[in-house]
N, C-alpha and C. Protein backbone atom coordinates (compact mmCIF):
# COMPACT_ATOMS: atom_id res chain seq x y z
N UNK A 1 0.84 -1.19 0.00
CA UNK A 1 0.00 0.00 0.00
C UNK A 1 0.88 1.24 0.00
N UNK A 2 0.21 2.08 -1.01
CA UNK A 2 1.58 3.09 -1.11
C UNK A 2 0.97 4.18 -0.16
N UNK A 3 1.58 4.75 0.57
CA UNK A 3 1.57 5.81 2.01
C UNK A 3 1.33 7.20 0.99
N UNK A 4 0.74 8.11 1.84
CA UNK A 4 -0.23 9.45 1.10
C UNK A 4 1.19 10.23 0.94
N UNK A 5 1.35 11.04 -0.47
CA UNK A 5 2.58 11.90 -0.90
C UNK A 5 3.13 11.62 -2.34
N UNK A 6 3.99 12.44 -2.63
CA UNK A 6 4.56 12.19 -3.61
C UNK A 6 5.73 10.90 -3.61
N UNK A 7 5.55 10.16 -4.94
CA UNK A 7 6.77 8.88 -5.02
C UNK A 7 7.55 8.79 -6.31
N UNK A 8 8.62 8.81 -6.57
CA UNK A 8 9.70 8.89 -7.23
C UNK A 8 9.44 8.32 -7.88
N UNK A 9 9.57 8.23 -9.86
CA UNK A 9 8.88 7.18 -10.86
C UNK A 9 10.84 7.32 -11.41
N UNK A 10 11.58 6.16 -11.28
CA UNK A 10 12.54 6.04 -11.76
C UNK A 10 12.79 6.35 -13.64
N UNK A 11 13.99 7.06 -13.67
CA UNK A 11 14.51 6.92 -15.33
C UNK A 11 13.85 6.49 -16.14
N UNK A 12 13.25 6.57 -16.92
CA UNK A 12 12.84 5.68 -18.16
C UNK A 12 11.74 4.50 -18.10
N UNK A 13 11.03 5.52 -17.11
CA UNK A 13 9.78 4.94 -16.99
C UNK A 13 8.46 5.81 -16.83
N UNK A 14 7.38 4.72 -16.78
CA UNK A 14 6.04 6.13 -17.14
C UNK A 14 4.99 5.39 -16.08
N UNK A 15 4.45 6.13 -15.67
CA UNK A 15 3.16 5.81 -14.05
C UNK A 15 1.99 6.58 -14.97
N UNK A 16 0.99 5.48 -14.63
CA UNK A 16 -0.15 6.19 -14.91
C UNK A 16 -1.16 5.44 -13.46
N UNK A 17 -2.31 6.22 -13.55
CA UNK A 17 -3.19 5.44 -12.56
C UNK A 17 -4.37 4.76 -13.28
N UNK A 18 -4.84 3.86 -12.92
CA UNK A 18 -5.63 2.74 -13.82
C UNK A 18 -6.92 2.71 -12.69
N UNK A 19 -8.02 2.74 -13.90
CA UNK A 19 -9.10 2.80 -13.20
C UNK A 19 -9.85 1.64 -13.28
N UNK A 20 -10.63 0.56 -13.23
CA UNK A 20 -11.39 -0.57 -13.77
C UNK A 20 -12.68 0.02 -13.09
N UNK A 21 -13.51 -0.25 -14.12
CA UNK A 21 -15.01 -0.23 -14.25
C UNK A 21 -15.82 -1.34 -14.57
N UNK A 22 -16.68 -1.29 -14.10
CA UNK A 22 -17.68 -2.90 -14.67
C UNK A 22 -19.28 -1.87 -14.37
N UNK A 23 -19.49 -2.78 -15.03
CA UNK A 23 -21.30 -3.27 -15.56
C UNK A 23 -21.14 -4.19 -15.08
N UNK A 24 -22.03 -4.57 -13.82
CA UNK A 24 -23.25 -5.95 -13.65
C UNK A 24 -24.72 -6.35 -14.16
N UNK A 25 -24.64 -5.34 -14.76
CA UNK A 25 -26.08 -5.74 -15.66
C UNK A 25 -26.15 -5.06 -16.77
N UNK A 26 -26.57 -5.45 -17.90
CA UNK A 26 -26.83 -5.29 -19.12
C UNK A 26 -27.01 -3.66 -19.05
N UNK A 27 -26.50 -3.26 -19.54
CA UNK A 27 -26.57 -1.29 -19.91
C UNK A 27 -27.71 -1.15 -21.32
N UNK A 28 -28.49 0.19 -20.84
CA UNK A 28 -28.93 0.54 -22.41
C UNK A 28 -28.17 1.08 -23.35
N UNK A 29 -28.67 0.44 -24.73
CA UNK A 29 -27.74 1.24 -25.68
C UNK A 29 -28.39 2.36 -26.50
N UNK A 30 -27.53 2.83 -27.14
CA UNK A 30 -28.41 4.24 -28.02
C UNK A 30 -28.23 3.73 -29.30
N UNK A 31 -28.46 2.63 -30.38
CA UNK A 31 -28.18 2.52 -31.88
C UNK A 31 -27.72 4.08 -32.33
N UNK A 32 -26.95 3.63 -32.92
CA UNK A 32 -26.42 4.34 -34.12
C UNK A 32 -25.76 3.40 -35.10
N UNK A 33 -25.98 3.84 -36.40
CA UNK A 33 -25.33 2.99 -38.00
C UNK A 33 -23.80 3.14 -37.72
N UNK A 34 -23.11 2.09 -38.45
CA UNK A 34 -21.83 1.87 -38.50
C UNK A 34 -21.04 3.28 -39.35
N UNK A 35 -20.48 3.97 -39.32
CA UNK A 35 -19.59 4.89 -40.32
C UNK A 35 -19.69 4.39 -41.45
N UNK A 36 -20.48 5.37 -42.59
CA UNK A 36 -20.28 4.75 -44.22
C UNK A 36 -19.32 3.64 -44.52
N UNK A 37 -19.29 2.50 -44.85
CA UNK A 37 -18.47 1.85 -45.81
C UNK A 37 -17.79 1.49 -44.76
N UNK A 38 -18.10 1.38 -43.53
CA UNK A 38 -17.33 0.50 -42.41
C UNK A 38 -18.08 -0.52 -41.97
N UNK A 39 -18.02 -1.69 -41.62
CA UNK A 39 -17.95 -3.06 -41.44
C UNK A 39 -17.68 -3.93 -40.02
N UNK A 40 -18.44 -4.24 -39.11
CA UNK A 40 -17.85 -4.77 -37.89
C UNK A 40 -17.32 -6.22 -38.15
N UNK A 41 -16.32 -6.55 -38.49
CA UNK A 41 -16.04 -7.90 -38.75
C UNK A 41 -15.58 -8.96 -37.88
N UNK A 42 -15.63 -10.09 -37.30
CA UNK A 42 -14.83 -10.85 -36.43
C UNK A 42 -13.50 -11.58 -37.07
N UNK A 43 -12.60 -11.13 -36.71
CA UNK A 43 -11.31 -12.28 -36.75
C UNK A 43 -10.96 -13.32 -36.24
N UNK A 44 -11.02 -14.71 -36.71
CA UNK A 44 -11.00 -16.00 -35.59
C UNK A 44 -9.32 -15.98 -35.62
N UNK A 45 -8.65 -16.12 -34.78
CA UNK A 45 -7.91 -16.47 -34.92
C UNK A 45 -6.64 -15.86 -35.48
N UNK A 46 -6.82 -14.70 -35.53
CA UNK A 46 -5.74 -13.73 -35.92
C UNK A 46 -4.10 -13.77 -36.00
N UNK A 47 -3.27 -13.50 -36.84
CA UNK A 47 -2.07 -13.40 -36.40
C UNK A 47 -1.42 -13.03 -36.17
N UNK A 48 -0.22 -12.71 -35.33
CA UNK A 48 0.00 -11.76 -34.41
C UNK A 48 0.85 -10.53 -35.11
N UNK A 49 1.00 -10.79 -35.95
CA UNK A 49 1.62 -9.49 -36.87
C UNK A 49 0.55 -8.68 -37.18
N UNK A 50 -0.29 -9.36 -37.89
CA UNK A 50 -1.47 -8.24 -38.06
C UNK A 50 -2.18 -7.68 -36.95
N UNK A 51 -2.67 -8.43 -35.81
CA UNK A 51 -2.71 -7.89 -34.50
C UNK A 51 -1.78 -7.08 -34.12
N UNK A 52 -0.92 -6.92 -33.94
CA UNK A 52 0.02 -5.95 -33.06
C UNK A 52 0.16 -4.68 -34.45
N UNK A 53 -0.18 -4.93 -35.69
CA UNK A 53 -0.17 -3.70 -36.25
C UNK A 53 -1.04 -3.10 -36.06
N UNK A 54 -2.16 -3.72 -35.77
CA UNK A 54 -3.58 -2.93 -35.55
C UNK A 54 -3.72 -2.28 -33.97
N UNK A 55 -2.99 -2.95 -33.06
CA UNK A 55 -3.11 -2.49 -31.80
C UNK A 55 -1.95 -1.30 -31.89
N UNK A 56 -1.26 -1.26 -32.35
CA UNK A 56 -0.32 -0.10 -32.48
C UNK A 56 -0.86 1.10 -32.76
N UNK A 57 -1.22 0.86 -33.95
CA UNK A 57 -2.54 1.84 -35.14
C UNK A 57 -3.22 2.67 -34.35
N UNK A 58 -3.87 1.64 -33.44
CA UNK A 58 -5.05 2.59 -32.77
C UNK A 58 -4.58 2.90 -31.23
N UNK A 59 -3.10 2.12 -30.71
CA UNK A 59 -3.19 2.50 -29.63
C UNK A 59 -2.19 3.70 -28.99
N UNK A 60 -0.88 4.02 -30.33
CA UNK A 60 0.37 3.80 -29.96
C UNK A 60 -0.22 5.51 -29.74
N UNK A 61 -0.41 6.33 -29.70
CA UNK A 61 -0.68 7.57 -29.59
C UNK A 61 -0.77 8.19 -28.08
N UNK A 62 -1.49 6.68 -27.31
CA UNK A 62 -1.72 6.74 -25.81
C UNK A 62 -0.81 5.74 -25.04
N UNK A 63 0.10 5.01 -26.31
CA UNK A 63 1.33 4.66 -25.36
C UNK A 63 0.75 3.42 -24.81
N UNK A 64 0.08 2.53 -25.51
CA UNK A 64 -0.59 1.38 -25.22
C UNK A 64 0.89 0.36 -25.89
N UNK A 65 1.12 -0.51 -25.02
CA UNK A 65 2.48 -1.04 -24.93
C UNK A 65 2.44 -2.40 -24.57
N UNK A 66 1.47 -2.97 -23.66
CA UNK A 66 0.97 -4.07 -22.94
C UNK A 66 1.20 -5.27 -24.06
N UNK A 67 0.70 -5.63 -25.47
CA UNK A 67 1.10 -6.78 -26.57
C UNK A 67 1.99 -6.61 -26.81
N UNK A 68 2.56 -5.32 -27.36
CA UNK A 68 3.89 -5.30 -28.13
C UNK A 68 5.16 -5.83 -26.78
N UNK A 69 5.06 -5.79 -25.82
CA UNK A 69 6.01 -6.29 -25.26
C UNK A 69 5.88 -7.72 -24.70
N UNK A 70 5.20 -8.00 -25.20
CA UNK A 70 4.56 -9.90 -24.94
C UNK A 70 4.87 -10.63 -26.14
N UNK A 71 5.84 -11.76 -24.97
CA UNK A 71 6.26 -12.73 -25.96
C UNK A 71 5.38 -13.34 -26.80
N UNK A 72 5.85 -13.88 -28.00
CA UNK A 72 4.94 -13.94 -29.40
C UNK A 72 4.23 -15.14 -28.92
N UNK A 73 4.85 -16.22 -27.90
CA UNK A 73 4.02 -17.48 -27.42
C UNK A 73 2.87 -17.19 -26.39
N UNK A 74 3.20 -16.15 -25.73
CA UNK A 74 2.09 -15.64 -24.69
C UNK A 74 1.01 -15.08 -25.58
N UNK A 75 1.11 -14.20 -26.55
CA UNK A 75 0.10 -13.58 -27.63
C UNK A 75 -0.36 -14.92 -28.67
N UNK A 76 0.03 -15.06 -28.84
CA UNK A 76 -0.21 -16.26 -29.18
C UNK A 76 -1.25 -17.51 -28.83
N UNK A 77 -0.98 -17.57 -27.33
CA UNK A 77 -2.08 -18.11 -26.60
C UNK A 77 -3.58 -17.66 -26.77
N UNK A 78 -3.29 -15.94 -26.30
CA UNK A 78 -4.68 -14.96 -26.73
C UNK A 78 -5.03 -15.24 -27.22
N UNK A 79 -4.50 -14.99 -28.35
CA UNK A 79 -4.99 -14.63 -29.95
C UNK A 79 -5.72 -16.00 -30.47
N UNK A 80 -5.23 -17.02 -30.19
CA UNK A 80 -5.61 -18.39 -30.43
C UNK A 80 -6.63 -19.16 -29.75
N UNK A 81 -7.03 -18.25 -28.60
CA UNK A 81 -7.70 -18.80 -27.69
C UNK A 81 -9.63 -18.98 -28.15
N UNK A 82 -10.14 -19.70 -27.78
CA UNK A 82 -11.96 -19.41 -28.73
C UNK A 82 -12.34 -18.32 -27.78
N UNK A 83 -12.01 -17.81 -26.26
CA UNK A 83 -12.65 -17.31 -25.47
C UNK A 83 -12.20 -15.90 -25.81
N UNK A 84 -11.68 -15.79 -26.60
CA UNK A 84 -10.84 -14.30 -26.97
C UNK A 84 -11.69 -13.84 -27.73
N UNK A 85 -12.45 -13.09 -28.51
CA UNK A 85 -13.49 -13.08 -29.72
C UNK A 85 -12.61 -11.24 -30.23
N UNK A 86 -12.39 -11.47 -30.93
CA UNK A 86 -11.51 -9.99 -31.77
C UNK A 86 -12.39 -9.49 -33.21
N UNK A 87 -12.65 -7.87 -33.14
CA UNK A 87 -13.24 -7.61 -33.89
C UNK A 87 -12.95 -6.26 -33.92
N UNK A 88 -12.42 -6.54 -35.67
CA UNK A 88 -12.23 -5.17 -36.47
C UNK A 88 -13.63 -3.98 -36.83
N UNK A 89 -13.18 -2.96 -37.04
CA UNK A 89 -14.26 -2.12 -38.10
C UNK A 89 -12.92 -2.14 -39.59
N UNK A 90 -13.92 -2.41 -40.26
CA UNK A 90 -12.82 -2.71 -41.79
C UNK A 90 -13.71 -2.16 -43.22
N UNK A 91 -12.77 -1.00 -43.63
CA UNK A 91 -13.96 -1.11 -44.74
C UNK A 91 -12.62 -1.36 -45.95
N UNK A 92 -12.97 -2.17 -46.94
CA UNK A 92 -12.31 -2.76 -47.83
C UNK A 92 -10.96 -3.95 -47.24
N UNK A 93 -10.01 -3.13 -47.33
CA UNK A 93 -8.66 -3.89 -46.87
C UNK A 93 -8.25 -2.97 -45.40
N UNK A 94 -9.04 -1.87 -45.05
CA UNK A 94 -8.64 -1.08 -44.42
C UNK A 94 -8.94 -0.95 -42.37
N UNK A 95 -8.12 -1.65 -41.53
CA UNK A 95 -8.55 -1.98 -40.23
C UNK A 95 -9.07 -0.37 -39.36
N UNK A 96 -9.86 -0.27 -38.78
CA UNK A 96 -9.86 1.19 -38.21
C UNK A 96 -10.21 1.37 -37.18
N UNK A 97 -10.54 -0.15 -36.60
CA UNK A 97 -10.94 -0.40 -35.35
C UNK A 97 -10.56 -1.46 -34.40
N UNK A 98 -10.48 -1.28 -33.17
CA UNK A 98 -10.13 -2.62 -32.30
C UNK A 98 -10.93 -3.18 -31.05
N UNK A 99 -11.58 -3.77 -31.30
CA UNK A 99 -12.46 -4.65 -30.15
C UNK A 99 -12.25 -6.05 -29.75
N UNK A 100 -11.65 -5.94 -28.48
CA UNK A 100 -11.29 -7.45 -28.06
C UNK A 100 -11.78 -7.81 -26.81
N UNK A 101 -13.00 -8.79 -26.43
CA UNK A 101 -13.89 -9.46 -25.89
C UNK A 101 -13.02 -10.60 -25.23
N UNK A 102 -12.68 -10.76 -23.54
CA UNK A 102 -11.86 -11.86 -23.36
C UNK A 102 -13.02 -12.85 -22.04
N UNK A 103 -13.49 -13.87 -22.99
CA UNK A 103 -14.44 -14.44 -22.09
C UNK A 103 -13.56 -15.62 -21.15
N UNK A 104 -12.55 -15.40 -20.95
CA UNK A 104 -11.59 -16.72 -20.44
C UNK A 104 -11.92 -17.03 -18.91
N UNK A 105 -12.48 -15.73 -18.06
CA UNK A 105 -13.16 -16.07 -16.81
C UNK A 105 -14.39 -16.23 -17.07
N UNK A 106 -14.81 -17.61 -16.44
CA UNK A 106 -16.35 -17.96 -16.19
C UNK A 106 -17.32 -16.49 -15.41
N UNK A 107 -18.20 -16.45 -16.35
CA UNK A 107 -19.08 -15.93 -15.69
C UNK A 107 -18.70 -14.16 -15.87
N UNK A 108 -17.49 -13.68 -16.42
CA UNK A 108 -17.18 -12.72 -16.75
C UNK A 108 -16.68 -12.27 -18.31
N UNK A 109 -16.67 -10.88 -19.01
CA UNK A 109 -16.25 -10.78 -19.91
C UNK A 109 -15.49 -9.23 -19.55
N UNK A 110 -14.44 -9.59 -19.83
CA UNK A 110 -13.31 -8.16 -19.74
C UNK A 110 -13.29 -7.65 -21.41
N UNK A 111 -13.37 -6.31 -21.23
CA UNK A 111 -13.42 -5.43 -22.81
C UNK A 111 -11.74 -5.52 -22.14
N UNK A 112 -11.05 -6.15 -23.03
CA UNK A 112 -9.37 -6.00 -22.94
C UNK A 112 -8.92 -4.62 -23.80
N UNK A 113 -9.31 -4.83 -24.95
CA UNK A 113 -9.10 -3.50 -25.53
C UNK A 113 -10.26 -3.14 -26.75
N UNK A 114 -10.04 -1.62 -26.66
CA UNK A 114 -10.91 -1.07 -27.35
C UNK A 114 -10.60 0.72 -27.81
N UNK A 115 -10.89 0.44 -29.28
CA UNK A 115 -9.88 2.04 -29.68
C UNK A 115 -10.92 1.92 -31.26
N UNK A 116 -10.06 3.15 -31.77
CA UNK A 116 -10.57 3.24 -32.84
C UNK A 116 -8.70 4.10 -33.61
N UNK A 117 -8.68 4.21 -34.68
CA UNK A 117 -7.51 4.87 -35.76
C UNK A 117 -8.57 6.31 -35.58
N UNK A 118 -7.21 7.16 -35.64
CA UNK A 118 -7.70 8.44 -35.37
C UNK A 118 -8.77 9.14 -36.30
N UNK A 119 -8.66 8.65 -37.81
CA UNK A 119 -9.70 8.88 -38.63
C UNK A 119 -11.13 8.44 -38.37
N UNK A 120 -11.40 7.88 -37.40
CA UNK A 120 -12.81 7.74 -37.55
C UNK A 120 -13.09 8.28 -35.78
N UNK A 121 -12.19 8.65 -35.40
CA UNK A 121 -12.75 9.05 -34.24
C UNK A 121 -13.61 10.36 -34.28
N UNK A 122 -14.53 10.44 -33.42
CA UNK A 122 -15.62 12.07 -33.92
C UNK A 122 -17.05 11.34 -34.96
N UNK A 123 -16.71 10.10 -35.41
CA UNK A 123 -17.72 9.61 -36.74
C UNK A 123 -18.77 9.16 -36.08
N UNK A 124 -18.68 8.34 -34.77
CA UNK A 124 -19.99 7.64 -34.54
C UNK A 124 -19.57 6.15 -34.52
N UNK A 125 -18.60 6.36 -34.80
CA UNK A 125 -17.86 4.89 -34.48
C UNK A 125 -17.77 4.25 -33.32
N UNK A 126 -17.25 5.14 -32.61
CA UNK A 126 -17.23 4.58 -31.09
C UNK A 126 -18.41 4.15 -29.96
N UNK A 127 -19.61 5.00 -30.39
CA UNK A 127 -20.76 4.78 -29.76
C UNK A 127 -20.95 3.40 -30.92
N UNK A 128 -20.89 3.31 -31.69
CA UNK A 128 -21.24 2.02 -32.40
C UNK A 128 -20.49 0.90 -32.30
N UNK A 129 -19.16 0.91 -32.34
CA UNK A 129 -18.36 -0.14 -31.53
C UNK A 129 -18.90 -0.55 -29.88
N UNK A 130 -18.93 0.38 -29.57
CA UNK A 130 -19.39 0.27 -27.81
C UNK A 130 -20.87 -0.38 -28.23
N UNK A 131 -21.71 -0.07 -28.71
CA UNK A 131 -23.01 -1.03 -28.44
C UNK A 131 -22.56 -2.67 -29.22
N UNK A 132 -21.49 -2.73 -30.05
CA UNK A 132 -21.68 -4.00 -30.42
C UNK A 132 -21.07 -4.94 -29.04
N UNK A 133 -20.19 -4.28 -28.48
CA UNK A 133 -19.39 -4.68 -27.52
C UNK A 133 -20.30 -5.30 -26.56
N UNK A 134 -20.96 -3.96 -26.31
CA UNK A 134 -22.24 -4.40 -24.93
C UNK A 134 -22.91 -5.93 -25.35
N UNK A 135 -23.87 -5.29 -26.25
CA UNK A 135 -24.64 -6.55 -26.93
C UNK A 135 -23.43 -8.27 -26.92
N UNK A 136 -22.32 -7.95 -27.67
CA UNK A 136 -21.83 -9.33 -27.52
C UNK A 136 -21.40 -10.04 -26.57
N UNK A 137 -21.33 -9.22 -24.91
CA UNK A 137 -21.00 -9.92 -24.15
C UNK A 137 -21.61 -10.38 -23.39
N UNK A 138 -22.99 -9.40 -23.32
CA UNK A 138 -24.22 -9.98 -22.77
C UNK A 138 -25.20 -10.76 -23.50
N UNK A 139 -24.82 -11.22 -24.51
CA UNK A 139 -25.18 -12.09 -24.92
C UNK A 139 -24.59 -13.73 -24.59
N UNK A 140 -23.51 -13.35 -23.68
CA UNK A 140 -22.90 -14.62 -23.04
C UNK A 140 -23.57 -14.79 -21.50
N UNK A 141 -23.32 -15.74 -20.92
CA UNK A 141 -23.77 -16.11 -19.98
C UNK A 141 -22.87 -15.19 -18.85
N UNK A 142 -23.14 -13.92 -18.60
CA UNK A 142 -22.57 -13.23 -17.37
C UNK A 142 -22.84 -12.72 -16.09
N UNK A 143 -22.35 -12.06 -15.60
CA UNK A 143 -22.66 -11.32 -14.68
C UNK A 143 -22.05 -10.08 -14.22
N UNK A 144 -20.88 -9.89 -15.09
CA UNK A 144 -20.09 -8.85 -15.13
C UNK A 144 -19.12 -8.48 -15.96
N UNK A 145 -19.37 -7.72 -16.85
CA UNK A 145 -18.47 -6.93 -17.84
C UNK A 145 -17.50 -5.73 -17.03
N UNK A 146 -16.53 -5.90 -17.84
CA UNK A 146 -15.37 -4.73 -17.18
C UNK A 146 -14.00 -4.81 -18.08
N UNK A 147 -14.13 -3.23 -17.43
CA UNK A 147 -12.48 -3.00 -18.48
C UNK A 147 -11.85 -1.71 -17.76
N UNK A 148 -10.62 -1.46 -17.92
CA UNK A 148 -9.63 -0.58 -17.54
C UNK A 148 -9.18 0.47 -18.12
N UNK A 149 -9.31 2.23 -17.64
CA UNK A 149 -8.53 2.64 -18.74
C UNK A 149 -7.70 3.69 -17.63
N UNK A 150 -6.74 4.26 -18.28
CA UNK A 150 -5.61 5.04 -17.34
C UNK A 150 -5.65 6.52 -18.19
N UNK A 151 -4.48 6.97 -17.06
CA UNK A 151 -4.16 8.46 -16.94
C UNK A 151 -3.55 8.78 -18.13
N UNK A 152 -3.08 7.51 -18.95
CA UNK A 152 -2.42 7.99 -20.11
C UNK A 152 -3.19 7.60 -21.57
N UNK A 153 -4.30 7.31 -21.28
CA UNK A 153 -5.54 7.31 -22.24
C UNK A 153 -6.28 8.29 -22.38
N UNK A 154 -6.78 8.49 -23.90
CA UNK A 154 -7.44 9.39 -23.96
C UNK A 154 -8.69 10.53 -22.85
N UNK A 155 -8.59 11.62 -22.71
CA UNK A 155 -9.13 12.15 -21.55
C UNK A 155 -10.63 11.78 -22.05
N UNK A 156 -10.88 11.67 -22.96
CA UNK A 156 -12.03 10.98 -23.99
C UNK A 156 -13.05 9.46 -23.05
N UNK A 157 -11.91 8.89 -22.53
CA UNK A 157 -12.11 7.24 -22.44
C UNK A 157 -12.77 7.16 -21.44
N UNK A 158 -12.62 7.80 -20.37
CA UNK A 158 -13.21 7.23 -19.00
C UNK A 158 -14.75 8.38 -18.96
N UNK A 159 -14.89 9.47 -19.88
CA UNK A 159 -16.39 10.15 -19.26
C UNK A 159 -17.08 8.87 -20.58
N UNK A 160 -16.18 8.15 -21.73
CA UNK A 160 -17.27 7.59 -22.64
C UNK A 160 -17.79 6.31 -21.89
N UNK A 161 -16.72 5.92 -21.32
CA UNK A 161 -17.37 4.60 -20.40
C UNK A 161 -18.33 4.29 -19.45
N UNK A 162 -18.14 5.69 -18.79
CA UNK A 162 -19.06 6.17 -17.75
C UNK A 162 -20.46 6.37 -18.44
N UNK A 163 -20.30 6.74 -19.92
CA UNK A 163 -21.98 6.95 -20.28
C UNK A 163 -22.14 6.03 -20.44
N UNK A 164 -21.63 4.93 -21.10
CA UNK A 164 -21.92 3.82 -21.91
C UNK A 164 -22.45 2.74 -20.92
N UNK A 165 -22.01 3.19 -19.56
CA UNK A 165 -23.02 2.30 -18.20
C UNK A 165 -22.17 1.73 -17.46
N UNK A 166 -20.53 1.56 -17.61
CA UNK A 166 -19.33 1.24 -16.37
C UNK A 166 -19.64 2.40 -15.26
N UNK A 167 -19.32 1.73 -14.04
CA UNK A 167 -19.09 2.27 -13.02
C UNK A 167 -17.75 2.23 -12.65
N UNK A 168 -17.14 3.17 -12.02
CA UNK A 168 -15.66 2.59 -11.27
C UNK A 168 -15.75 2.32 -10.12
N UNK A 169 -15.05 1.21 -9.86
CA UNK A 169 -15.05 0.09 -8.87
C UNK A 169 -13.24 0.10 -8.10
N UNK A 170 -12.14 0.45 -8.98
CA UNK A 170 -11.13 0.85 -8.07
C UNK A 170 -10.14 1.10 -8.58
N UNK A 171 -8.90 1.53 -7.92
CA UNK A 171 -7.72 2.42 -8.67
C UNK A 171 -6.62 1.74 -8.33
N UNK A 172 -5.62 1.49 -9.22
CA UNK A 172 -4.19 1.48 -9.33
C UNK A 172 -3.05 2.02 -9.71
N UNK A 173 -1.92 2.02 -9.19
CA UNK A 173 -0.79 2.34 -9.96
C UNK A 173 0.13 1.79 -11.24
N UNK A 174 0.24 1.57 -11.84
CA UNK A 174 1.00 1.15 -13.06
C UNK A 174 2.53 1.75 -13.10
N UNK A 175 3.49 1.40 -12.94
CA UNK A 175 4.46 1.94 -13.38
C UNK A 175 5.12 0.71 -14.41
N UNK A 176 5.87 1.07 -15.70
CA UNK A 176 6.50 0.40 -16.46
C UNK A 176 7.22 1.01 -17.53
N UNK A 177 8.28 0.71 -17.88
CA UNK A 177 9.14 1.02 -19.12
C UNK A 177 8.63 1.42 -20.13
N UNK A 178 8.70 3.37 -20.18
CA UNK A 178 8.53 3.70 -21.35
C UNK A 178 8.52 3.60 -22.72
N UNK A 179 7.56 3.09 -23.82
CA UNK A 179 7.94 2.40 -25.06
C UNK A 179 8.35 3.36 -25.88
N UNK A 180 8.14 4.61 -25.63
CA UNK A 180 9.04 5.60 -26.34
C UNK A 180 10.82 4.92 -26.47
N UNK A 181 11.16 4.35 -25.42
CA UNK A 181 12.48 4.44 -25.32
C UNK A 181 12.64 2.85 -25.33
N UNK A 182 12.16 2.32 -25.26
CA UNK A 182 12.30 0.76 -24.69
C UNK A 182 11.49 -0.60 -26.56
N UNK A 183 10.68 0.54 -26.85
CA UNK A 183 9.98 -0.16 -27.92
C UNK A 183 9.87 0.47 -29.16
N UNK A 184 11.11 1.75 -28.94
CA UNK A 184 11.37 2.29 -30.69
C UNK A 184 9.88 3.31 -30.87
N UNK A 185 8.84 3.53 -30.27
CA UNK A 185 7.65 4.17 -30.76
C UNK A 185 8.30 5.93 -30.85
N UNK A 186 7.69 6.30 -31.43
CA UNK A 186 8.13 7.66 -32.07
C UNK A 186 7.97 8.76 -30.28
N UNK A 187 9.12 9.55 -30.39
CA UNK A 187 9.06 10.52 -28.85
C UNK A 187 8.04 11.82 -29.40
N UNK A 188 7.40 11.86 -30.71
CA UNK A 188 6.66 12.69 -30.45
C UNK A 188 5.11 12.00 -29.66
N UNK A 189 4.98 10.80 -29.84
CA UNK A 189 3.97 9.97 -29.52
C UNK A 189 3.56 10.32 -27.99
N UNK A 190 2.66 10.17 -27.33
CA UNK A 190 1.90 10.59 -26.15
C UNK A 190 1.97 12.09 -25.84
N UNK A 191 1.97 12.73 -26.08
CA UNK A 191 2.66 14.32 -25.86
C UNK A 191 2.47 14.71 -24.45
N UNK A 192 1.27 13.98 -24.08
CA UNK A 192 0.70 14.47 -22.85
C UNK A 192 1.24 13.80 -21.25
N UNK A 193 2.17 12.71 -21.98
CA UNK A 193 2.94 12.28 -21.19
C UNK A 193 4.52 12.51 -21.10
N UNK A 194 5.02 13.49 -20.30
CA UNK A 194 6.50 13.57 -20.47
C UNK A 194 7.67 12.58 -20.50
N UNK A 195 8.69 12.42 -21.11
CA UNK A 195 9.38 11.65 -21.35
C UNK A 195 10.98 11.87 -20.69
N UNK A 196 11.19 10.34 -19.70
CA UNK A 196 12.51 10.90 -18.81
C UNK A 196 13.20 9.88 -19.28
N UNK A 197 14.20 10.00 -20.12
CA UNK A 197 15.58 9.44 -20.65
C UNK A 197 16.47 8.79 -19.00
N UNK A 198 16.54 7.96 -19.62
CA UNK A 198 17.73 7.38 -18.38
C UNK A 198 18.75 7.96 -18.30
């Protein structure tokens, strides 16, 4: 338990605070149509190159780092798993969205991740991703949906969750190795997070 005050975040690393929220019961949704010429598609089985390009795509802006530093056998597992259910917005050849459904605890479904590519953000996408989300997990046998988002996510993420019917339920610390420096991602990337060189 960390004691009330300020605490030292070592060299070449980044702290955010992490919030988890859940739904215990089915939330209402508001329909809205998919973005012209966009597509909610499921991927069985994905591979991890194309996964981690797409989680990059939509995440690397907020410094989402969590796959790319997971061994290719651990992602692998995920990705391979039936309880994992992954789903693009795609219109033609083009990915623009990321929704990943992890039913691997009984009786629960964690939104693991969820984003959109900066072009369709503002479209109506996201309220439309978010109801497919809702709908597909309560359509499983649950009792509690939940997912996580932090200090270094969009300031966007936690009032959309809050409409969309999560409550927050409790807070953590995160500290871990900056991917600015540790995973090659570009130092103009997160802006909103400062960057301390070792």
């Amino acid at each position: 338990m960390l004691a009330d005050g300020y605490h030292d975040i070592p060299r070449g690393k980044v702290a955010a605070v992490v919030t988890q929220l859940e739904m215990t019961e089915r939330a209402e949704t508001r329909p809205v149509a998919a973005p012209q010429g966009w597509t909610l598609t499921r991927i069985a089985q994905p591979h991890r190159d194309w996964y981690r390009a797409l989680f990059r795509k939509v995440g690397e802006n907020w410094l989402w780092f969590g796959r790319m530093v997971m061994s290719d056998a651990a992602l692998d597992a995920i990705l391979q798993d039936p309880d994992v259910h992954l789903y693009t917005l795609r219109r033609g050849d083009v990915d623009g969205g990321l929704l990943e459904l992890d039913f691997r605890t009984h009786g629960a479904c964690e939104l693991a991740y969820f984003g959109l590519t900066s072009d369709l953000i503002g479209s109506g996408a996201g309220r439309y991703l978010m109801n497919a989300a809702i709908n597909k997990a309560w359509e499983a046998d649950i009792t509690r949906f939940h997912v996580h988002t932090c200090t270094m996510d969009s300031p966007q993420a936690m009032p959309f969750y809050r409409r969309s019917g999560f409550i927050p339920v409790s807070q953590k610390i995160e500290i871990a190795d900056d991917p600015r420096i540790t995973q090659g991602y570009d130092r103009a990337l997160g802006a909103h997070v400062p960057i301390f060189d070792l």
